[in-house]
Protein backbone atom coordinates (compact mmCIF):
# COMPACT_ATOMS: atom_id res chain seq x y z
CA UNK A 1 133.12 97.97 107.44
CA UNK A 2 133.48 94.29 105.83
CA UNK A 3 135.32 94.98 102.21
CA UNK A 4 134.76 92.55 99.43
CA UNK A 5 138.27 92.48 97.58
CA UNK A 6 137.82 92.66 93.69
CA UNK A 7 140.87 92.58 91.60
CA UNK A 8 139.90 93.46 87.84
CA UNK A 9 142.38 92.65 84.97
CA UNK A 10 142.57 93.68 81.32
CA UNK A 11 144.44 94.67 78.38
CA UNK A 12 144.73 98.51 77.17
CA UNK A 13 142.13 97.56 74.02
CA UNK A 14 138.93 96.99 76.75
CA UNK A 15 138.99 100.66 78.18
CA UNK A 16 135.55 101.35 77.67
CA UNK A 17 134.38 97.62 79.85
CA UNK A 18 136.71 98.92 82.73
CA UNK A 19 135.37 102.38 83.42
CA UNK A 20 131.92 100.62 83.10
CA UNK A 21 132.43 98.02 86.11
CA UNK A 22 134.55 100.82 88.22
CA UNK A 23 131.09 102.97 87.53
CA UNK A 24 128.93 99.78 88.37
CA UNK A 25 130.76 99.22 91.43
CA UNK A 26 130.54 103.47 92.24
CA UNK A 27 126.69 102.79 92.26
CA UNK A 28 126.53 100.21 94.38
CA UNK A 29 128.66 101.09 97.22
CA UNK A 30 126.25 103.64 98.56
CA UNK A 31 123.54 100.80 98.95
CA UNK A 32 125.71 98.38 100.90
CA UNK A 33 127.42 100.28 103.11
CA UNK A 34 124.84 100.91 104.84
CA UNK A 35 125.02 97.61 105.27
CA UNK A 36 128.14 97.65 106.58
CA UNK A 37 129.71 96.31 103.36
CA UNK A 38 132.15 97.59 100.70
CA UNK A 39 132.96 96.35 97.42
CA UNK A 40 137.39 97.40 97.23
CA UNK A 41 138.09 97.54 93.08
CA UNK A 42 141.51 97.12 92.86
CA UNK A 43 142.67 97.93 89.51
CA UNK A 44 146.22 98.39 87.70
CA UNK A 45 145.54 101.80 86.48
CA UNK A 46 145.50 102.91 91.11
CA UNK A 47 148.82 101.77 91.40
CA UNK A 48 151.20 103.75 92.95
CA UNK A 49 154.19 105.12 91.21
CA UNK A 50 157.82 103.92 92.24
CA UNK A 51 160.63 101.03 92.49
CA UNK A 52 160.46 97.73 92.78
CA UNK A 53 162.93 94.89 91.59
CA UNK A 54 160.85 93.27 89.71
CA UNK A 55 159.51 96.23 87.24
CA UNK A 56 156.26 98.05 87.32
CA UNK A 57 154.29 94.63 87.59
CA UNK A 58 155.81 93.83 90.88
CA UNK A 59 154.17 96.68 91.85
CA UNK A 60 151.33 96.68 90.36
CA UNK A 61 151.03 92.74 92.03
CA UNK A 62 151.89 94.81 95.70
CA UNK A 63 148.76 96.90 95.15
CA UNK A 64 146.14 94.59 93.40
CA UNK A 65 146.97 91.97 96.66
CA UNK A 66 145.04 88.94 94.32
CA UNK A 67 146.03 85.96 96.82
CA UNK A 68 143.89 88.05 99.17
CA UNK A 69 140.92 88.98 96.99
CA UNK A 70 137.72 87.64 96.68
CA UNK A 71 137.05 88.02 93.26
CA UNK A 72 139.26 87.89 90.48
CA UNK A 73 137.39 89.37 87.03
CA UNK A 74 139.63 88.83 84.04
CA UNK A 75 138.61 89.93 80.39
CA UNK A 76 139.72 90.00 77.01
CA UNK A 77 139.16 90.96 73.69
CA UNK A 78 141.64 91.81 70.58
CA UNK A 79 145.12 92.20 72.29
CA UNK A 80 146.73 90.00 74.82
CA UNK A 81 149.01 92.81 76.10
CA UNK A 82 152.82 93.91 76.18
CA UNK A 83 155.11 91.24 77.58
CA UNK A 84 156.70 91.44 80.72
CA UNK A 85 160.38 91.84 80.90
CA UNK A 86 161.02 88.40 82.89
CA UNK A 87 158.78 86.56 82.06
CA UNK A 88 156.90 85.00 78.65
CA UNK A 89 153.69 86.48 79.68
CA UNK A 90 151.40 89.49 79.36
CA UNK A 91 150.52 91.83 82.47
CA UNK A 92 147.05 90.69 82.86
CA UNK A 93 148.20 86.44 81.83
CA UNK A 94 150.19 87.04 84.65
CA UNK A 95 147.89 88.43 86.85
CA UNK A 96 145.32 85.52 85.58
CA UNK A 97 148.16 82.77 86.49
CA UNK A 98 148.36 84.05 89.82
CA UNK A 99 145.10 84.46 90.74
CA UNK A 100 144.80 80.59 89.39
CA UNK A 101 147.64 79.74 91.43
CA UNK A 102 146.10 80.94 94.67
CA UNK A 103 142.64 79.40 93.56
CA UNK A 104 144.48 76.09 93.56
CA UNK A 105 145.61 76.54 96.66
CA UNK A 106 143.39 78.51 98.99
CA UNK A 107 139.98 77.86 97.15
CA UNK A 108 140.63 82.04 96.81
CA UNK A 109 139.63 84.37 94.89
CA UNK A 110 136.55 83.58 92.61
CA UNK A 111 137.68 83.49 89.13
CA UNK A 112 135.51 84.60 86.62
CA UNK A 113 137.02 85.36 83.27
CA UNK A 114 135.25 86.89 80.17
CA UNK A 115 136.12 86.85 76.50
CA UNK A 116 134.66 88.97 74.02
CA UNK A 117 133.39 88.03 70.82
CA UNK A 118 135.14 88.61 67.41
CA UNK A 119 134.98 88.39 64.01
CA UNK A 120 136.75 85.62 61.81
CA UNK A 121 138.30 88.45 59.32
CA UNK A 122 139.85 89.88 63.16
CA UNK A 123 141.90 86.74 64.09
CA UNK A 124 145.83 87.18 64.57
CA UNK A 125 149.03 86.18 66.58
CA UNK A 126 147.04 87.95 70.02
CA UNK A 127 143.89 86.56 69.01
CA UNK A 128 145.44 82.92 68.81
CA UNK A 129 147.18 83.45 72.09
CA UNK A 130 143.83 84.92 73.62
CA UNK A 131 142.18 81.54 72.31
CA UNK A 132 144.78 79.12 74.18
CA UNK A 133 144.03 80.95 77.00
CA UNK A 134 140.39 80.18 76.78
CA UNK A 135 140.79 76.94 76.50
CA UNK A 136 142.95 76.30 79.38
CA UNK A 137 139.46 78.10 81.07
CA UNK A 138 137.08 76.36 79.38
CA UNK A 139 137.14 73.04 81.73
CA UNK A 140 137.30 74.72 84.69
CA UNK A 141 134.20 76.56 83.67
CA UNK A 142 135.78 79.91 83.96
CA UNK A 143 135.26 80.90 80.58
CA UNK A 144 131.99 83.36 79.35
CA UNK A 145 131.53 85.09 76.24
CA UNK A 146 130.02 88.18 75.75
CA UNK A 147 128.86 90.70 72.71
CA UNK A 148 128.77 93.94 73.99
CA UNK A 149 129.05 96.42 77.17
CA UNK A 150 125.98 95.43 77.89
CA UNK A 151 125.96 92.60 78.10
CA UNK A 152 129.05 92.28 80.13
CA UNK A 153 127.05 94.86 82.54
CA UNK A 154 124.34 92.38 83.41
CA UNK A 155 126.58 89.64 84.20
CA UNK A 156 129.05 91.53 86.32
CA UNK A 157 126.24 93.15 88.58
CA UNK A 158 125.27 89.21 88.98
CA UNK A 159 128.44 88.32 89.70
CA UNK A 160 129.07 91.35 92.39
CA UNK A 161 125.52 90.95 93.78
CA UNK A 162 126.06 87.50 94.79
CA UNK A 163 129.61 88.05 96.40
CA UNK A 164 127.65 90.65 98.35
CA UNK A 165 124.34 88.09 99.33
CA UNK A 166 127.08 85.28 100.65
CA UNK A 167 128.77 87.81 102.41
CA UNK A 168 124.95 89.12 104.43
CA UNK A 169 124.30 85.18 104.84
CA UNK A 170 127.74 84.67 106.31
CA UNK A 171 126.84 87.50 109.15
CA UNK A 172 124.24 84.31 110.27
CA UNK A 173 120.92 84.03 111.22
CA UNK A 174 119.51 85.58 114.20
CA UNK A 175 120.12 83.97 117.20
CA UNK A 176 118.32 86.14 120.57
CA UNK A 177 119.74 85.19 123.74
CA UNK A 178 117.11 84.36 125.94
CA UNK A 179 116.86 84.30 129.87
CA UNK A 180 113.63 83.26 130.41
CA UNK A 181 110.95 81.40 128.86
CA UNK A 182 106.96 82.29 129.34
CA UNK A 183 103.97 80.72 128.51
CA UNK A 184 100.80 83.09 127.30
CA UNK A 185 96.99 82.93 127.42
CA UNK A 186 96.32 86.50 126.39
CA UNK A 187 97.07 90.14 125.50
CA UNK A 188 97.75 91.52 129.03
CA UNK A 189 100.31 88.38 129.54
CA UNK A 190 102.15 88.97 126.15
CA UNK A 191 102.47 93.03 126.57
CA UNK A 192 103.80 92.25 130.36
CA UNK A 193 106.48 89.88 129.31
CA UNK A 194 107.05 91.98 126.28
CA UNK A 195 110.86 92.77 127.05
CA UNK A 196 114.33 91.65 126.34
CA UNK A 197 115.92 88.24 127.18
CA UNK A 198 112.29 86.41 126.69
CA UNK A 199 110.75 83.93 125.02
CA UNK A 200 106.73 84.43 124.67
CA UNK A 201 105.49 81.13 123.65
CA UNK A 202 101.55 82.00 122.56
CA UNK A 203 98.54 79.46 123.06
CA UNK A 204 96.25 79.00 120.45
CA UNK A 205 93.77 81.53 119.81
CA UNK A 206 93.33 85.53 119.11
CA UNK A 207 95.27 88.45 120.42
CA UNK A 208 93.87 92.01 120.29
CA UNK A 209 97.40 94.22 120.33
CA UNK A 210 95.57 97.09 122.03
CA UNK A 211 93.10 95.22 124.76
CA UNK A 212 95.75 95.51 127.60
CA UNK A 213 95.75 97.32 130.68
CA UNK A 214 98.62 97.89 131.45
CA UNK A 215 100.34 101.46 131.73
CA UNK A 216 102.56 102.41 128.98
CA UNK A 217 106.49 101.97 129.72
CA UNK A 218 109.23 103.18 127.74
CA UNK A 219 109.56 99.71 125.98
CA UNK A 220 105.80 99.02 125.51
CA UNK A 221 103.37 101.68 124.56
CA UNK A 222 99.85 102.90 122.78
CA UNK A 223 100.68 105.54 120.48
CA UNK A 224 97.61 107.49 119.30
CA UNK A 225 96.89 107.28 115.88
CA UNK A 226 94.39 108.82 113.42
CA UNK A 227 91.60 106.52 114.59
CA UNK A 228 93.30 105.29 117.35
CA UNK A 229 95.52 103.69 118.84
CA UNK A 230 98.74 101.29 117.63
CA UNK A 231 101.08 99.12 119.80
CA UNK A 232 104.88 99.92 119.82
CA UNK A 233 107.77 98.12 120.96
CA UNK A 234 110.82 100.06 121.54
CA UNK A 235 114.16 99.67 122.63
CA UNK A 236 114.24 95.53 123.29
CA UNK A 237 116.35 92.89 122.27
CA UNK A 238 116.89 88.96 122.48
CA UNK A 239 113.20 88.40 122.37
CA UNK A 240 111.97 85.28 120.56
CA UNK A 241 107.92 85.47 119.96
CA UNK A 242 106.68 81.88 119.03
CA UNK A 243 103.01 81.24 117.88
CA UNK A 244 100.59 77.87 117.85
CA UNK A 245 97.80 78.92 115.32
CA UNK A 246 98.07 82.03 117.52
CA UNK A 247 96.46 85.32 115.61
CA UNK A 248 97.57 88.92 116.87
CA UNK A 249 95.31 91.36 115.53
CA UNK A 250 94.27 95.11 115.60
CA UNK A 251 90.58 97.11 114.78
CA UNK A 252 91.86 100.56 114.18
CA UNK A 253 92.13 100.86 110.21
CA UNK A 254 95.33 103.84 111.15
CA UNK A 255 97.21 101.36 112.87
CA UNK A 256 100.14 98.86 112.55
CA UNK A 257 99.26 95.66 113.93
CA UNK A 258 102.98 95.80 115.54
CA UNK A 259 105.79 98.79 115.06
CA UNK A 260 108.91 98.04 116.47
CA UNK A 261 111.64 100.87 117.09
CA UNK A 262 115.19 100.57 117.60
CA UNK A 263 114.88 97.00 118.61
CA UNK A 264 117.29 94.06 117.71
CA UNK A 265 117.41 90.13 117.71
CA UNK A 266 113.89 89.55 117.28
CA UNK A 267 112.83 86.37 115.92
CA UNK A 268 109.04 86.08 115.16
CA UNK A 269 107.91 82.51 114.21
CA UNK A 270 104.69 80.56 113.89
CA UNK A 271 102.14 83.64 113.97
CA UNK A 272 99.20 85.47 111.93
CA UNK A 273 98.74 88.66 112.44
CA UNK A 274 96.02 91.39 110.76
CA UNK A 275 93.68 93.99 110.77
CA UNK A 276 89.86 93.10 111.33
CA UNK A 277 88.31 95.36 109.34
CA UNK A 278 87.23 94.86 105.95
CA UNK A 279 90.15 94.98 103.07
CA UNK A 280 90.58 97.74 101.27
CA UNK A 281 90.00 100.25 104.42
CA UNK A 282 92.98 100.22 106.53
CA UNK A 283 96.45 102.24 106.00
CA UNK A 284 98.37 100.54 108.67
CA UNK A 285 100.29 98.41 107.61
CA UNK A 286 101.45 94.71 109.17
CA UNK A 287 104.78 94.41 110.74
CA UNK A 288 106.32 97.98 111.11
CA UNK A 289 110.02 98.21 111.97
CA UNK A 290 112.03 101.25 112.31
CA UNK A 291 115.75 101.52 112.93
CA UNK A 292 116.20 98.02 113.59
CA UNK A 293 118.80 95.09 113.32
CA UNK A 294 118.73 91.44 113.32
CA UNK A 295 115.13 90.51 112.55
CA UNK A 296 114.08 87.37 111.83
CA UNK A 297 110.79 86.17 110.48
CA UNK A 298 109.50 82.99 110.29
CA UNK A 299 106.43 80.84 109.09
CA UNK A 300 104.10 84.48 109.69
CA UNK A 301 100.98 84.74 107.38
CA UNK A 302 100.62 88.65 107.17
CA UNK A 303 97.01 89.55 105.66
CA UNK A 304 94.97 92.69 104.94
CA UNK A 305 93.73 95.13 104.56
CA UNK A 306 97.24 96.11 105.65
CA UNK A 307 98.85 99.05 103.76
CA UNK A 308 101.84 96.40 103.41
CA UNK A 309 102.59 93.27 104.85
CA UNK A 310 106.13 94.74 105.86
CA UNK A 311 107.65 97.81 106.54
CA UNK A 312 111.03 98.62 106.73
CA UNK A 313 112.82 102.04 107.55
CA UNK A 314 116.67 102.52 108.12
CA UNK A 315 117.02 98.60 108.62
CA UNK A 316 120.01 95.78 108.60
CA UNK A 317 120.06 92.55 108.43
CA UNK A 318 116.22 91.63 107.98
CA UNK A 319 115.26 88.11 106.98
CA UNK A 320 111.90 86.28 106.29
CA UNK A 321 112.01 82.30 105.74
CA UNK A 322 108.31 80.97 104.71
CA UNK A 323 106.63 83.34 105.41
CA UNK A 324 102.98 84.05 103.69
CA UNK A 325 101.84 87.68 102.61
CA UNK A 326 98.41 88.07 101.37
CA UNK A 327 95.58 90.68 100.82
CA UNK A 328 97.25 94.20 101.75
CA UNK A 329 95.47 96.38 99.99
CA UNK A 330 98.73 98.52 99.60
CA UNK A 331 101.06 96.08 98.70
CA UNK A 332 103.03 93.71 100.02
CA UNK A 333 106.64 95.38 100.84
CA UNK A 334 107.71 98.98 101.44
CA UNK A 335 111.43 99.05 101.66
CA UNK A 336 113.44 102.16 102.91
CA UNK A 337 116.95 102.13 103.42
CA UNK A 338 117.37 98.46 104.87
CA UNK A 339 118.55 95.61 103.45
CA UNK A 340 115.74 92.11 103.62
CA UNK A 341 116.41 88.65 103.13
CA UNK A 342 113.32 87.43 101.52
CA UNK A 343 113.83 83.42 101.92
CA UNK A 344 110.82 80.41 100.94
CA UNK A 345 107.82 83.21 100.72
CA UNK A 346 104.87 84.33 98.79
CA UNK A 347 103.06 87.27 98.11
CA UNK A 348 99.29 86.32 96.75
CA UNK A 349 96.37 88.24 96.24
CA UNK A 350 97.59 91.82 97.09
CA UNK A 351 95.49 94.27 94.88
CA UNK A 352 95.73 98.06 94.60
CA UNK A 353 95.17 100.80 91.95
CA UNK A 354 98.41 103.02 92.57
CA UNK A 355 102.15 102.38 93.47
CA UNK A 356 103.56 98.80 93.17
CA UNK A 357 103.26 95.71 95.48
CA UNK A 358 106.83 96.05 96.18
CA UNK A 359 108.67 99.24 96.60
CA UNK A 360 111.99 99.79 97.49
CA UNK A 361 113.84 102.82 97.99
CA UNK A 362 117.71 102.70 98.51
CA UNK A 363 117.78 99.35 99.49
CA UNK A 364 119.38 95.79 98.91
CA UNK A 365 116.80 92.74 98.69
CA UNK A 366 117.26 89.31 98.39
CA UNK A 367 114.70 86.87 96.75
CA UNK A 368 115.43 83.00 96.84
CA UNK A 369 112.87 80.77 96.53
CA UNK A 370 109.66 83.27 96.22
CA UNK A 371 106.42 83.16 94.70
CA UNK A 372 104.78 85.70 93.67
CA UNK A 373 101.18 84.99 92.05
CA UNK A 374 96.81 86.81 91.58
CA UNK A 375 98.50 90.00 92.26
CA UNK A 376 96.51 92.98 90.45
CA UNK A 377 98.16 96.29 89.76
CA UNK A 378 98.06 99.27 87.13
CA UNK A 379 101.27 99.67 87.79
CA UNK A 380 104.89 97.90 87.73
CA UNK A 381 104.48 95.15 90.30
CA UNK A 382 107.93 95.91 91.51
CA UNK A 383 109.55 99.57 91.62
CA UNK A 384 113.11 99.90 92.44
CA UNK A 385 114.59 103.25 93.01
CA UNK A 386 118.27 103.53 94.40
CA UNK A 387 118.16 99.69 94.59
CA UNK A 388 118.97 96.24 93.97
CA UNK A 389 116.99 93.01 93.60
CA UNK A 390 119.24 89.66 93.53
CA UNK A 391 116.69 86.89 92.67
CA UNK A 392 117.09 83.23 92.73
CA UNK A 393 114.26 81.14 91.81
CA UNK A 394 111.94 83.36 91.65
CA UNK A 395 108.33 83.11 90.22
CA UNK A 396 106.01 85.47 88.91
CA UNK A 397 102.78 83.87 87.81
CA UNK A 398 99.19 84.43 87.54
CA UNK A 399 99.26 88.47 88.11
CA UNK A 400 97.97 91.66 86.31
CA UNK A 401 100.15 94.38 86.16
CA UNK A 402 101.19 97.33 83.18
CA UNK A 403 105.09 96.13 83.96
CA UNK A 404 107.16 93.63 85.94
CA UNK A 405 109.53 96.22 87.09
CA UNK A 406 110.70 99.97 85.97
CA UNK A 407 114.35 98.53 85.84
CA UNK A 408 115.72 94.97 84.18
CA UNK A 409 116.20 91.55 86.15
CA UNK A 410 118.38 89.92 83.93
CA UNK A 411 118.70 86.70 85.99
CA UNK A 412 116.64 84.27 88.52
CA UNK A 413 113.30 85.19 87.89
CA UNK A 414 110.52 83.61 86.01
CA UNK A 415 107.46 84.75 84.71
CA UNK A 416 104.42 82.75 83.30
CA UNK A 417 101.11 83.35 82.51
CA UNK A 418 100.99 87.13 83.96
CA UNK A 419 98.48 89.64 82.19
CA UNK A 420 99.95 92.94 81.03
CA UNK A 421 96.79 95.41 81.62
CA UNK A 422 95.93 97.72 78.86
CA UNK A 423 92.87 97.84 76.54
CA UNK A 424 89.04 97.03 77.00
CA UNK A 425 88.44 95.51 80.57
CA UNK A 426 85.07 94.00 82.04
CA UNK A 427 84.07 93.83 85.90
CA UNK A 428 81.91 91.25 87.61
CA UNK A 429 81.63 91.09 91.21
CA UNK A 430 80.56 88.34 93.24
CA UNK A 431 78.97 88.23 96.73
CA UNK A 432 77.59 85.68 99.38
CA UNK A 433 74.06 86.32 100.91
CA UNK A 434 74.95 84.59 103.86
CA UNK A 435 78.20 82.87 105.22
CA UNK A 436 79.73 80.11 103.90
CA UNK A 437 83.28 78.30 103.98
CA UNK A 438 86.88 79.24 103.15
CA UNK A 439 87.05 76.45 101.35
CA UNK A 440 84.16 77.73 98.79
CA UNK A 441 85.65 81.19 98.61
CA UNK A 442 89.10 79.16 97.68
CA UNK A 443 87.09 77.27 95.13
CA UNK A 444 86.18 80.12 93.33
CA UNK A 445 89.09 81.85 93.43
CA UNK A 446 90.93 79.21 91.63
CA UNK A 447 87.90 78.97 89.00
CA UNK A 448 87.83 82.57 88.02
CA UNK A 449 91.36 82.83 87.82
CA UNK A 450 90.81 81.15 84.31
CA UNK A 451 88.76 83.53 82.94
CA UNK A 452 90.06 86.96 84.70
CA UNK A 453 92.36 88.24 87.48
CA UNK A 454 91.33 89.34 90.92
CA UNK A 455 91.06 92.68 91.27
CA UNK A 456 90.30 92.17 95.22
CA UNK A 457 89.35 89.68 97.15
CA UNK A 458 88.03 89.33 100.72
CA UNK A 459 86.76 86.55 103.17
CA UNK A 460 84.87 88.17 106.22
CA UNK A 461 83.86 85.80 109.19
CA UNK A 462 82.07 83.72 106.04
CA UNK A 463 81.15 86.86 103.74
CA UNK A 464 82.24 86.58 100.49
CA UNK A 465 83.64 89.00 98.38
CA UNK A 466 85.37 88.61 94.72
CA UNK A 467 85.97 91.09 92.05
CA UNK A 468 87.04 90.20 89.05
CA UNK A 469 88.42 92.15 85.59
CA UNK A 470 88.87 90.12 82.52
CA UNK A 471 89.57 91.43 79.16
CA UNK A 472 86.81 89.48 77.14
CA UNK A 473 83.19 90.16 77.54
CA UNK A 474 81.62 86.37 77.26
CA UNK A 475 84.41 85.29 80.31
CA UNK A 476 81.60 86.85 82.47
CA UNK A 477 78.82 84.36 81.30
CA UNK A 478 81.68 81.80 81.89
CA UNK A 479 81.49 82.89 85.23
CA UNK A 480 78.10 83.97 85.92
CA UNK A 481 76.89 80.23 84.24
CA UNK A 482 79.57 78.74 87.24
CA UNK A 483 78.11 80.74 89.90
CA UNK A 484 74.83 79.80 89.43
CA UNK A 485 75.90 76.29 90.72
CA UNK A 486 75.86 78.07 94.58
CA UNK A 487 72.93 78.91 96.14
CA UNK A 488 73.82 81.79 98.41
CA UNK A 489 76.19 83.40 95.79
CA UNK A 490 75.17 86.26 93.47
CA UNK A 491 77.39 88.34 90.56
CA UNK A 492 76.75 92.00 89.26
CA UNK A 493 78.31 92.81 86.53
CA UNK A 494 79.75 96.84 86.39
């Protein structure tokens, strides 16, 4: 178990902000241990009892062990503290020099120091002193105010989250050790070589997952499914799977394109995988992976009609880096106790009537860098239950939705121009008599988009079909009058 070291510091008058981060830090222990992480709160009130030469704050400096920490949170408010004995100081000034000391000196801990606000008819001799002490922050950017408990909550789960994210990226990206690499020209090639210490390099073109003939191993498998059958991979490691425009695909609508069991150090990188029936009928989802470790996923475009681009179940150390998913009828990530890396992605175009596009269930995610835009969904796009969600950069744009999320983001996420559904809403579908290009079906995407939101989308081998919900009735002429411009296009309105 890695520990995170936090050493929190206070006088007697900010009671009421301490029990809230030891609380804080009680709720989020059970998510990342099971990452293998711990946040340690060390705190003056845990001391142990006894002698020491230098009074009760030389032990009280024993147990809090700040030259060691990784995060140093100081606060004040009102009072600066009693004086210590030998020295000119406070307890927690004291505690705040040394931690500053060892800063100076071993770049460690993190110092983060908050002051909260007060009035002008509150100012006295501690208040002064608290000031000076401020200042002396104040340049080296230590210094934050806050108003209330609040307040102080938000920026305190920030703070811990991100001590927690460095420490995941520290554990480093997944490197498979490989013993053999293997070039392949089709399904019975890739499901042969399909075991650990390889490296499948794929030629251009399509894969069907299930058109093999070879007998089912331990490792490699067809496991019957409602309508079907699905490909699993159990038990391998150290196997890197690399794609040129290579597309791995599956027909029954009961089946995940790939599920993976108790398999580790997979890297993924350069593919498209599917389903090839029409959106909207499968419940498979994409990528399936159960009880796995060290996963890495890059430059994949995941599409429909997909339950969810990824599953995860009982999961650690999970990362995606530009990687694409699109038009999963379910939703775009179901997240079960595992912690994902979510790195340079999008989710786009993933439409359903019930739950959210991503779900996550006592888990830890990381966002940097995502986009997330023409989603459509009577629901909250993102539900978090027993979880966290650390964003940075995130964006939220273009989508329909009744909420972002049944719990506050306080930080790293943007949202702009998203529709929150409720009121009078008009349909108008739109349809291709015979095939025509992605680039048309693109076209129109982007021109009804002004006008409505997506419901669902689908391009079929050069079939076209759009449906779109928008709020105001004469948007449909808008896009009826725009249609009319395409001669193998036609609209209904419903």
């Amino acid at each position: 178990m890695e520990k995170i070291q936090v050493v929190l510091a206070s006088p007697s008058d900010l009671a009421d902000e301490r029990q809230m981060i030891k609380d804080l830090v009680n709720s989020l222990n059970p998510l990342y241990m099971k990452n293998g992480i711990c946040i340690d709160l060390r705190m003056w009130e845990n001391s142990t009892p006894g002698m020491n030469a230098d009074g009760p704050q030389g032990l009280i400096d024993m147990d809090l062990e700040i030259t060691n920490a990784d995060l140093f949170i100081c606060m004040y408010w009102k009072k600066i503290g009693t004086k210590l004995a030998n020295e000119d100081v406070a307890g927690t000034e004291h505690e705040l020099n040394l931690a500053l000391d060892s800063y100076h000196k071993r770049k460690k801990p993190d110092i983060k120091a908050f002051f909260k606000e007060i009035d002008e008819s509150e100012k006295n001799d501690d208040t002064r002193k608290i000031s000076a002490i401020s200042k002396k922050l104040q340049p080296l950017s230590l210094y934050t105010s806050f108003n209330d408990i609040s307040e102080l909550k938000d920026n305190v789960s920030k703070i811990l989250q991100a001590e927690v994210m460095n420490l995941i990226r520290k554990q480093g990206q997944v490197m498979p050790e490989i013993h053999k690499y293997i070039e392949i020209s089709d399904t019975n090639e890739f499901i042969s070589n399909f075991s650990s210490n390889n490296k499948l390099v794929l030629n251009k073109g399509y894969y069907d997952m299930l058109d093999f003939e070879r007998e089912n191993t331990d490792n490699v498998f067809k496991e019957e499914v409602f309508d079907g059958n699905q490909l699993v991979v159990s038990n391998i490691s150290n196997v890197t799977v690399v794609g040129d425009n290579s597309t791995l695909l599956v027909n029954p609508r009961y089946a995940n394109v790939i599920c993976f069991r108790e398999c580790s150090n997979i890297k993924m990188i350069g593919l498209t995988l599917g389903h090839t029936p029409r959106k909207g009928s499968c419940m498979g989802s994409v990528l399936r992976f159960e009880n796995c470790n060290n996963i890495q996923l890059d430059s994949l475009e995941l599409f429909g009609c997909g339950t969810y681009g990824i599953e995860l179940e009982n999961c650690t150390n999970i990362r995606t880096n530009g990687t694409k998913i699109f038009e999963c009828s379910y939703g775009a990530l179901n997240i079960i106790n595992s912690n994902l890396e979510f790195l340079n992605s999008m989710i786009y175009d993933c439409n359903k009537t019930v739950g959210c596009i991503i779900e996550a269930t006592n888990s830890q995610l990381d966002f940097n860098n995502v986009s997330i835009f023409n989603n459509y969904i009577d629901n909250y796009l993102i539900s978090l239950e027993s979880s966290s969600l650390f964003c940075s950069g995130v964006c939220v744009y273009s989508n329909s939705f009744a909420g972002l999320c049944n719990q506050a983001i306080p930080f790293g996420l943007f949202e702009e121009n998203n529709v929150i559904r409720s009121g009078e809403e008009f349909n108008i579908t739109i349809t291709s008599s015979k095939k025509t290009t992605r680039d048309v079906y693109e076209e129109i995407k982007e021109y009804v988009c002004i006008y409505g939101k997506i419901e669902e989308s689908v391009f079929d081998d050069g079939q076209i079909y759009i449906n779109v919900i928008t709020s105001r009735f004469e948007n449909i002429s808008q896009i009826e009058n725009f249609i009319e411009g395409y001669d193998n296009l036609a609209t209904a309105c419903g």
